[in-house]
Structure formats: structure tokens, C-alpha cells
Protein backbone atom coordinates (compact mmCIF):
# COMPACT_ATOMS: atom_id res chain seq x y z
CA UNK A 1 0.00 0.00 0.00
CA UNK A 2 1.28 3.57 -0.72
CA UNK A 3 2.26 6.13 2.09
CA UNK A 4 1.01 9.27 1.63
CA UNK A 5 3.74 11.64 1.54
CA UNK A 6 2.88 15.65 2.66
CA UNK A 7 4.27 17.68 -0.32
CA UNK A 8 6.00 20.79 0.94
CA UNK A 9 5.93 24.08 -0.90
CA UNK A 10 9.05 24.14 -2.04
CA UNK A 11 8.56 20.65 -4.00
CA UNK A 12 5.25 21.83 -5.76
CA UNK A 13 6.58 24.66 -6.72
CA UNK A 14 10.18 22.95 -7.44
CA UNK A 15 7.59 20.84 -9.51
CA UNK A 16 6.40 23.56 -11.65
CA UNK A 17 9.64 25.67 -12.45
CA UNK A 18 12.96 23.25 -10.94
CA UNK A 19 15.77 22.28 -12.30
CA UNK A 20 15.86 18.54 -13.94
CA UNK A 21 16.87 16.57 -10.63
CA UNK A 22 14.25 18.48 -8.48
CA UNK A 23 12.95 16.58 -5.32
CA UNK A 24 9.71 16.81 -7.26
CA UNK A 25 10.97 14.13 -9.50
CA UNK A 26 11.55 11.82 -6.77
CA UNK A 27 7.94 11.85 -5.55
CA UNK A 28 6.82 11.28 -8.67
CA UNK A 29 9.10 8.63 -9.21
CA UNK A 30 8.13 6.86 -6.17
CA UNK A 31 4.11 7.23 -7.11
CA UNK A 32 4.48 6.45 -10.25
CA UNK A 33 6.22 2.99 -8.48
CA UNK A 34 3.12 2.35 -6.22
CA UNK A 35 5.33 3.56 -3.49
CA UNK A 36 4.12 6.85 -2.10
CA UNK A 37 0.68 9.01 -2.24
CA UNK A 38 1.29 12.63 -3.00
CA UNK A 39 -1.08 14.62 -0.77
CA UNK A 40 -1.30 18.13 -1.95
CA UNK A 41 -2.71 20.77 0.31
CA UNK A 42 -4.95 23.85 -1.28
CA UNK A 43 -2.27 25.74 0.84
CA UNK A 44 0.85 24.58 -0.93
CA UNK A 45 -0.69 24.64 -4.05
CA UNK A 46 -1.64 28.61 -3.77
CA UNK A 47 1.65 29.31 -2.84
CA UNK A 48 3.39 27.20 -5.24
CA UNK A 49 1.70 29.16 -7.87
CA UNK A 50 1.71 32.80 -6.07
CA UNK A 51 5.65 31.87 -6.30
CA UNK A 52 6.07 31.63 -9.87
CA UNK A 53 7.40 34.40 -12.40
CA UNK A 54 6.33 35.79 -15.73
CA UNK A 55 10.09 34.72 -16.87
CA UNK A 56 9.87 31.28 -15.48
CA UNK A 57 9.82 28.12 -17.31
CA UNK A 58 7.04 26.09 -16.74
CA UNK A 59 7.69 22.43 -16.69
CA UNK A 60 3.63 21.41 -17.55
CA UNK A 61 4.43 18.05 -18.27
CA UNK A 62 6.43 17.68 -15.03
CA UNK A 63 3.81 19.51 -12.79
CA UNK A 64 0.76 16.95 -14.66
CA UNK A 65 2.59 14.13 -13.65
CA UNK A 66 2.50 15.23 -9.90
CA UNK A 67 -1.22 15.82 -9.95
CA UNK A 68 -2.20 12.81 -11.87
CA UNK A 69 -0.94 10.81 -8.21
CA UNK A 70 -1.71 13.65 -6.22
CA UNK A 71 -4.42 13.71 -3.10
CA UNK A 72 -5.71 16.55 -2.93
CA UNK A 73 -6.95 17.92 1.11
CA UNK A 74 -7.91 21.06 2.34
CA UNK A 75 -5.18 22.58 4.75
CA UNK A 76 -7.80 24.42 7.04
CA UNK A 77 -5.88 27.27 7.59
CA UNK A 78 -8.44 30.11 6.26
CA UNK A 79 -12.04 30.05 7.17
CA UNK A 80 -14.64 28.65 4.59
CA UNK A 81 -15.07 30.99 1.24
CA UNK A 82 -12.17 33.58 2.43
CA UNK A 83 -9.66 34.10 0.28
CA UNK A 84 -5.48 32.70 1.22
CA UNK A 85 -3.40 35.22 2.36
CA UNK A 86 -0.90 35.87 -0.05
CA UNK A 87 2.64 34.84 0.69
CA UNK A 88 5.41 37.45 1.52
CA UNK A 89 8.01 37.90 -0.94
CA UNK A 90 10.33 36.75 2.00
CA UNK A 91 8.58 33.28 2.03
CA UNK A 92 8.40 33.31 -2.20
CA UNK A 93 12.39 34.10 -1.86
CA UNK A 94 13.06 31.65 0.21
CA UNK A 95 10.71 28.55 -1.48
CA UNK A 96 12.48 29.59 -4.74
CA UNK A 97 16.02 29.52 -2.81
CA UNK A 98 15.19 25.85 -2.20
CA UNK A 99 14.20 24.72 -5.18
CA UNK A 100 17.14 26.23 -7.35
CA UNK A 101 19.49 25.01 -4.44
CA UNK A 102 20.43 28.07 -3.13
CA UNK A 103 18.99 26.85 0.40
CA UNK A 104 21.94 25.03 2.05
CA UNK A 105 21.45 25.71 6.03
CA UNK A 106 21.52 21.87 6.24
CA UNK A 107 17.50 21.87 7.59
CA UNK A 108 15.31 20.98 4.52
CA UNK A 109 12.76 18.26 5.36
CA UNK A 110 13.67 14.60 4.36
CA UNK A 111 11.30 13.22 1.28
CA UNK A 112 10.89 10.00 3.58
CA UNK A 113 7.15 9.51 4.82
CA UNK A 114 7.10 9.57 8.51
């Protein structure tokens, strides 16, 4: 049976606009083996996509793999039919510092289910 495996921000959005080697293309990997459920929260989807530029590269094909093994669940952080709060560009900077490896303080989350 697959373990469902939380997908931070940083991998949706790594996902959408990473490099080839992202952590994105582990998970999907790994679903695409049976092995892991992505579950994809309303939360890090909205930011994901409040993080990405007009100069960006889009990797569709990449990003529609996720969400064909994705689980989608409501993160319950926003009361019903009110808007997200947009991220800061202090959070977008540092998401997109992590997903073009820029991030090296040694504390990103492991992709193992826990």
C-alpha cells in the first residue's frame, strides 16, 4: 500500500519551475512505483503558484505528472469561502532559494514519509 507523503511548498513549486533533478521528481518517481501518495494541500498549491514568475519556465508536463498521483486535502488554515493570504516575498524568496538550491542551512525536510 502507498504512504502518503505531505508535499511541501518548495517541492510543488520545485515541480512547476525546478531544475531537472528536483525533489519533485523523486515523488513522482516513487508514485508512479506504487510507493508513495502525494497529498497536496490547497495551501501549498496557492503558494506554489503565487511563487512563480512571468520569466519562469514552466515544466507542464512535469507539474501533470504530480497531480495525476496527487491527493488533494484542504489545509484548514483560512475560514470557509475567504480568500489565502498571499505569501510574503520573504517566504516566495526563500521557497524559490530551495528549489534552485540556493537553500543550504543543512535543515530541509527529508522526502521520507514519517
Amino acid at each position: 500500500m502507498a504512504s502518503p507523503v505531505m508535499l511541501a511548498i518548495d517541492v510543488v513549486l520545485g515541480a512547476l519551475i525546478g531544475p531537472p533533478g528536483t525533489a519533485a521528481e523523486t515523488v513522482i518517481a516513487r508514485a508512479e512505483a506504487g510507493e508513495w501518495t502525494p497529498v497536496l494541500l490547497d495551501l501549498a498549491l496557492f503558494c506554489a503558484m503565487s511563487s512563480v514568475r512571468p520569466e519562469d519556465t514552466v515544466d507542464h508536463a512535469r507539474f501533470a505528472r504530480l497531480l495525476c498521483h496527487a491527493q488533494f486535502a484542504a489545509s484548514g488554515s483560512r475560514e470557509p469561502g475567504t480568500p489565502f493570504t498571499p505569501p510574503s516575498p520573504e517566504e516566495i524568496a526563500h521557497w524559490r532559494d530551495v528549489v534552485f538550491g540556493r537553500d543550504r542551512d543543512g535543515d530541509e525536510d527529508s522526502l521520507e514519509p514519517s
